[in-house]
C-alpha atoms as a PDB file:
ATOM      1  CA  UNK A   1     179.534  22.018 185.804  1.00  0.00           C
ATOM      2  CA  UNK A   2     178.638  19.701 183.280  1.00  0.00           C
ATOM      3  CA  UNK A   3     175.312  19.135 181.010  1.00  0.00           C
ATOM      4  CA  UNK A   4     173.667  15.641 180.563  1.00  0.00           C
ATOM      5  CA  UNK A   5     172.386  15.467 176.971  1.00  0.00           C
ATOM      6  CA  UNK A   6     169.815  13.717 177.545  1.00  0.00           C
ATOM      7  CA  UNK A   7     167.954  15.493 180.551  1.00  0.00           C
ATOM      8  CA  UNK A   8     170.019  18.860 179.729  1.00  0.00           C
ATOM      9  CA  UNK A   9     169.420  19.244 183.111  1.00  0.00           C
ATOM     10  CA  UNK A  10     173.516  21.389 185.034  1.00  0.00           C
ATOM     11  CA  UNK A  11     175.025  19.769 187.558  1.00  0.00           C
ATOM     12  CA  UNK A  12     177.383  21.046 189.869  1.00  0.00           C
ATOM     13  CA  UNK A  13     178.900  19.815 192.743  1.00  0.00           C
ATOM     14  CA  UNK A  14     178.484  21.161 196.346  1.00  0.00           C
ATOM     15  CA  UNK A  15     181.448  23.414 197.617  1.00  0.00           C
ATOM     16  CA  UNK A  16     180.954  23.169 201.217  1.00  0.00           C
ATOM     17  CA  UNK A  17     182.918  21.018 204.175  1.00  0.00           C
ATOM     18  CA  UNK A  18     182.411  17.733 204.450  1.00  0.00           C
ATOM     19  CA  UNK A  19     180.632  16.713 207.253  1.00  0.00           C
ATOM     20  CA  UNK A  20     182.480  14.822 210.530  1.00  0.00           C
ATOM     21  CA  UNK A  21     186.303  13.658 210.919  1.00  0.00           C
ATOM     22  CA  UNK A  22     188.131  11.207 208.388  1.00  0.00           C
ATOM     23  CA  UNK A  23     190.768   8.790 208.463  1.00  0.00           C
ATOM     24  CA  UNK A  24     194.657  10.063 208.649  1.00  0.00           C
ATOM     25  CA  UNK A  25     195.888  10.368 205.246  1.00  0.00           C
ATOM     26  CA  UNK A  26     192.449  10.753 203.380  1.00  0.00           C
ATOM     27  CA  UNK A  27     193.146  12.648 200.363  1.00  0.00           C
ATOM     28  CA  UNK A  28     189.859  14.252 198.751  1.00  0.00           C
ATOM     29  CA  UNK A  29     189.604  12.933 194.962  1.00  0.00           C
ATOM     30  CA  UNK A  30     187.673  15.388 192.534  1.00  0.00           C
ATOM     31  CA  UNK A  31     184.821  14.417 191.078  1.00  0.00           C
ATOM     32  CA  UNK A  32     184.050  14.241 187.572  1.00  0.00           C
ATOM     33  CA  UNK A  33     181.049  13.284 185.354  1.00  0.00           C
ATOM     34  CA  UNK A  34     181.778  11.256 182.649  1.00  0.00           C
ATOM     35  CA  UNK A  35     179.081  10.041 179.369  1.00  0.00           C
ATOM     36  CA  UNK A  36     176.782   7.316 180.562  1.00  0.00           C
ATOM     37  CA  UNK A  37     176.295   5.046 177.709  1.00  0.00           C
ATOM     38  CA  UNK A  38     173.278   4.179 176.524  1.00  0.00           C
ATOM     39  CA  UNK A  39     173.747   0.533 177.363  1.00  0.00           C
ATOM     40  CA  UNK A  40     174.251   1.513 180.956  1.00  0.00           C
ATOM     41  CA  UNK A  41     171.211   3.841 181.345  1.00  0.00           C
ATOM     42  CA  UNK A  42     169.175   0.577 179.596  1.00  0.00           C
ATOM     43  CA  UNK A  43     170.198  -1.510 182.841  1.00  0.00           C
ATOM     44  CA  UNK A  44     169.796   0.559 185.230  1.00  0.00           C
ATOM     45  CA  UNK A  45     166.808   2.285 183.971  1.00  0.00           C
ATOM     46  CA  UNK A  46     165.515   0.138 181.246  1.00  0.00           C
ATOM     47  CA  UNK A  47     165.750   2.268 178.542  1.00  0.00           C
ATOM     48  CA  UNK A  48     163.455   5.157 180.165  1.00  0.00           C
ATOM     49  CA  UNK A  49     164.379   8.845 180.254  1.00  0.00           C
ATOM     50  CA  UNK A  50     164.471   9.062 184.152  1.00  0.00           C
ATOM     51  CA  UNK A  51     167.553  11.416 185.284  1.00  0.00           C
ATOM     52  CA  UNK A  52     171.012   9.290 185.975  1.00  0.00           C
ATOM     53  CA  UNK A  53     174.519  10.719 185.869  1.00  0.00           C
ATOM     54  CA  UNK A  54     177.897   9.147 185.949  1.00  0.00           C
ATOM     55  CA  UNK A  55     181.227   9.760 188.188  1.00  0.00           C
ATOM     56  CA  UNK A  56     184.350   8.998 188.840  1.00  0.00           C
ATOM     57  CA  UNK A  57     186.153   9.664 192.088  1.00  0.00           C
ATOM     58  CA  UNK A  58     189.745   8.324 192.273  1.00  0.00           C
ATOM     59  CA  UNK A  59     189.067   4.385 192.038  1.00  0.00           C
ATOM     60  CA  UNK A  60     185.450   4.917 193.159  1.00  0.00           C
ATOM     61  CA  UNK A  61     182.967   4.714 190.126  1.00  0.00           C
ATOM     62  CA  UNK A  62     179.513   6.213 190.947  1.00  0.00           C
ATOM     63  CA  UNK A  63     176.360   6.692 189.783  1.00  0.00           C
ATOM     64  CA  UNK A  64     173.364   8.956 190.184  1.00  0.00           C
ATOM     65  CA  UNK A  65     169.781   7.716 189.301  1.00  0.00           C
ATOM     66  CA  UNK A  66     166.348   9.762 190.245  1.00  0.00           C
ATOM     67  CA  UNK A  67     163.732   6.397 190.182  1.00  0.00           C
ATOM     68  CA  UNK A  68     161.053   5.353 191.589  1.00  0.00           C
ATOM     69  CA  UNK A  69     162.058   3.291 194.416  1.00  0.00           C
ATOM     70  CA  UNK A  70     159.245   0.073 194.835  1.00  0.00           C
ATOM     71  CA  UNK A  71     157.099   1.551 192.310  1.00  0.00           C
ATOM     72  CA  UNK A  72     156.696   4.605 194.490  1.00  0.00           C
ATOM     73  CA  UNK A  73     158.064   8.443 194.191  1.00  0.00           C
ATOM     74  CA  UNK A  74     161.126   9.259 192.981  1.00  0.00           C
ATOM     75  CA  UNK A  75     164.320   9.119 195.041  1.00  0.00           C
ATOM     76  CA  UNK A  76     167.584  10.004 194.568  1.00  0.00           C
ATOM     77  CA  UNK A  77     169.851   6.914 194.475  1.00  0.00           C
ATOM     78  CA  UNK A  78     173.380   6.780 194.736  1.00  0.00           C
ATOM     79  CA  UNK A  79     175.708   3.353 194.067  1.00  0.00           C
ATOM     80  CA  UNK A  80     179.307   4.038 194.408  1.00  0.00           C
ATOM     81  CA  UNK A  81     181.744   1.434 193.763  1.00  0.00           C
ATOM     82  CA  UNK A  82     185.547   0.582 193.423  1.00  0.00           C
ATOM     83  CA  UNK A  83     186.753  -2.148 190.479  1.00  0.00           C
ATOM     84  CA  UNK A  84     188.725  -4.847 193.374  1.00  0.00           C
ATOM     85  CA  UNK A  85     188.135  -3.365 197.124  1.00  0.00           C
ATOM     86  CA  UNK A  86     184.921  -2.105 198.759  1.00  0.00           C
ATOM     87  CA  UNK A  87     184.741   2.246 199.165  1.00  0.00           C
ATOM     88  CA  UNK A  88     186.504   3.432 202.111  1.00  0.00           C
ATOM     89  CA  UNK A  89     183.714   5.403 204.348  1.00  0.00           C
ATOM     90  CA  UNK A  90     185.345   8.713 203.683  1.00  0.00           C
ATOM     91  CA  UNK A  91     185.138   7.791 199.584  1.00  0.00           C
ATOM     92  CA  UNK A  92     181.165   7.425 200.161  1.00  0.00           C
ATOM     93  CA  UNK A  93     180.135  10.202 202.649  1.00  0.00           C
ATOM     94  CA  UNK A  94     182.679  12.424 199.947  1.00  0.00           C
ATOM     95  CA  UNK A  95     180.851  11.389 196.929  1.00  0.00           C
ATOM     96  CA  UNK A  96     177.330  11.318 199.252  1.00  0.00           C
ATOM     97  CA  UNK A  97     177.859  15.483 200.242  1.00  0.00           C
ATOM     98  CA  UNK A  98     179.391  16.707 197.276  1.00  0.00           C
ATOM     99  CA  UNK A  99     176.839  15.302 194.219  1.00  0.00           C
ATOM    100  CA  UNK A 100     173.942  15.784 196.598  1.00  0.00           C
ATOM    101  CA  UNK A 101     174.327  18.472 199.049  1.00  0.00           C
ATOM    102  CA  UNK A 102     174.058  19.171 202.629  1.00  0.00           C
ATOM    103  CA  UNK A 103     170.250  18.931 202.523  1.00  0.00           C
ATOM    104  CA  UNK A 104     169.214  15.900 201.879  1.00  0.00           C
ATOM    105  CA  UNK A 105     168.653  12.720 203.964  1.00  0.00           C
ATOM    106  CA  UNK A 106     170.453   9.650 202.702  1.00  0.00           C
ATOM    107  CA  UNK A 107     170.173   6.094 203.839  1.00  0.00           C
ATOM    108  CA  UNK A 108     172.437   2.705 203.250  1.00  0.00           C
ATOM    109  CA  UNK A 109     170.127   0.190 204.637  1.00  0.00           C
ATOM    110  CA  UNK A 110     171.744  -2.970 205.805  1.00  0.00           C
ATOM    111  CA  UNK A 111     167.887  -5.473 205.396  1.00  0.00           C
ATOM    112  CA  UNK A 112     167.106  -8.114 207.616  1.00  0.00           C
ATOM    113  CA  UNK A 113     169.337 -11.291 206.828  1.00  0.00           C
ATOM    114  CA  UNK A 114     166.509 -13.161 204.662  1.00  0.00           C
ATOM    115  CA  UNK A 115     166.063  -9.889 202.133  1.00  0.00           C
ATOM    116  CA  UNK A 116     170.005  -9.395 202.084  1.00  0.00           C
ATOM    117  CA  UNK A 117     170.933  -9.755 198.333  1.00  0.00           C
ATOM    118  CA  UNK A 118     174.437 -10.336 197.614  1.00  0.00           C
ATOM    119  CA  UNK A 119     175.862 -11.085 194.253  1.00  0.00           C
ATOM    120  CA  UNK A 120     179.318 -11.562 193.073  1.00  0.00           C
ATOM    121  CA  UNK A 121     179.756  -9.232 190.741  1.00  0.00           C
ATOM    122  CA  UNK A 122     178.511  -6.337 192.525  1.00  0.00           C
ATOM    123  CA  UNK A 123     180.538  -7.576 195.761  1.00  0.00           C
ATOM    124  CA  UNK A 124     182.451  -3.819 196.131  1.00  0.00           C
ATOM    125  CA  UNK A 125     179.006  -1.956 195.753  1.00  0.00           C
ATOM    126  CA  UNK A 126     177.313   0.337 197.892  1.00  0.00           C
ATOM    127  CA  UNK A 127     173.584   1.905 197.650  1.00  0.00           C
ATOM    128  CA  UNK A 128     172.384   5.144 199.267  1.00  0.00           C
ATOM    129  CA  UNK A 129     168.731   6.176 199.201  1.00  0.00           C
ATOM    130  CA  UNK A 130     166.898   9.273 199.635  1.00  0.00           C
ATOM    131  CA  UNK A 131     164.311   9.494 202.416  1.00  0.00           C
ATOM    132  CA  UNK A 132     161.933  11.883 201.531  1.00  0.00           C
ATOM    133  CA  UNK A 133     159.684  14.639 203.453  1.00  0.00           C
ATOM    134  CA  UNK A 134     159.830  13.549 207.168  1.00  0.00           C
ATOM    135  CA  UNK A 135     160.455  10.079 206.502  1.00  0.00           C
ATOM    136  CA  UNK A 136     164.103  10.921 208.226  1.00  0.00           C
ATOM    137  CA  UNK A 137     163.040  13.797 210.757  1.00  0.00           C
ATOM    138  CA  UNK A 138     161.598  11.133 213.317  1.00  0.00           C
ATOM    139  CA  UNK A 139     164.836   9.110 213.548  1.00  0.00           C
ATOM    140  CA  UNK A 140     167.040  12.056 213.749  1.00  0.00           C
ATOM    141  CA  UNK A 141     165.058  13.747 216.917  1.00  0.00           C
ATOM    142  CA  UNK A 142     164.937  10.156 218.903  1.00  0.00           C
ATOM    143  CA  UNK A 143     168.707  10.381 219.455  1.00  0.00           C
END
């Protein structure tokens, strides 16, 4: 457990299984938080006091933002990274289950080809966004 100074707000990580099979040789990495810097929360959150957290999983840096996606409610957001190769799957469903839990949905959206943004710096990052109330249950029953 750790304690973010400025939301004082405990973290822990979730215990349980991960969820579905992974590749052979996948070797679980433990998570830690580590001090977000000021000039990182100004960035990503422009200097406001909205929640964010900071990991490190093996090579995989993440981190943890509650914002308001669009201008709308907040969401949990989740950007996981690696410094020179894109996250293996296992490295983001790990880091997905274990900061947030078994209970809630999650989304990496892949946006038509004329709203894809790609730049070159942030080549080897991932997003994953909450979907909130029953914005997931309708998907999940069509299959």
């Amino acid at each position: 457990m750790s304690r973010v100074p400025e939301t004082r707000r405990s973290f822990r990580l979730w215990p349980g299984s991960i969820p579905g099979t992974h590749e052979p040789g996948f070797a679980e990495q433990p998570i830690r938080e580590i001090f977000t810097p000021a000039s990182v929360r100004h960035v990503v959150h422009n200097g406001t006091a909205l929640e964010l957290h900071a990991f490190r999983m093996g090579d995989c840096n993440i981190l943890l933002g509650h914002e308001p996606a669009g201008g709308g409610p907040l969401r949990w957001h989740l950007t996981i990274s690696c410094p020179d190769r894109h996250p293996t799957w296992d490295e983001i469903k790990t880091a997905r289950y274990r900061i947030l839990g078994p209970d809630v949905a999650m989304t990496m959206h892949l946006p038509p080809a004329d709203h894809f943004v790609n730049v070159a710096t942030q080549d080897h990052v991932f997003q994953l966004w909450e979907l909130l109330d029953g914005e997931a249950d309708d998907t999940w029953r069509q299959w």
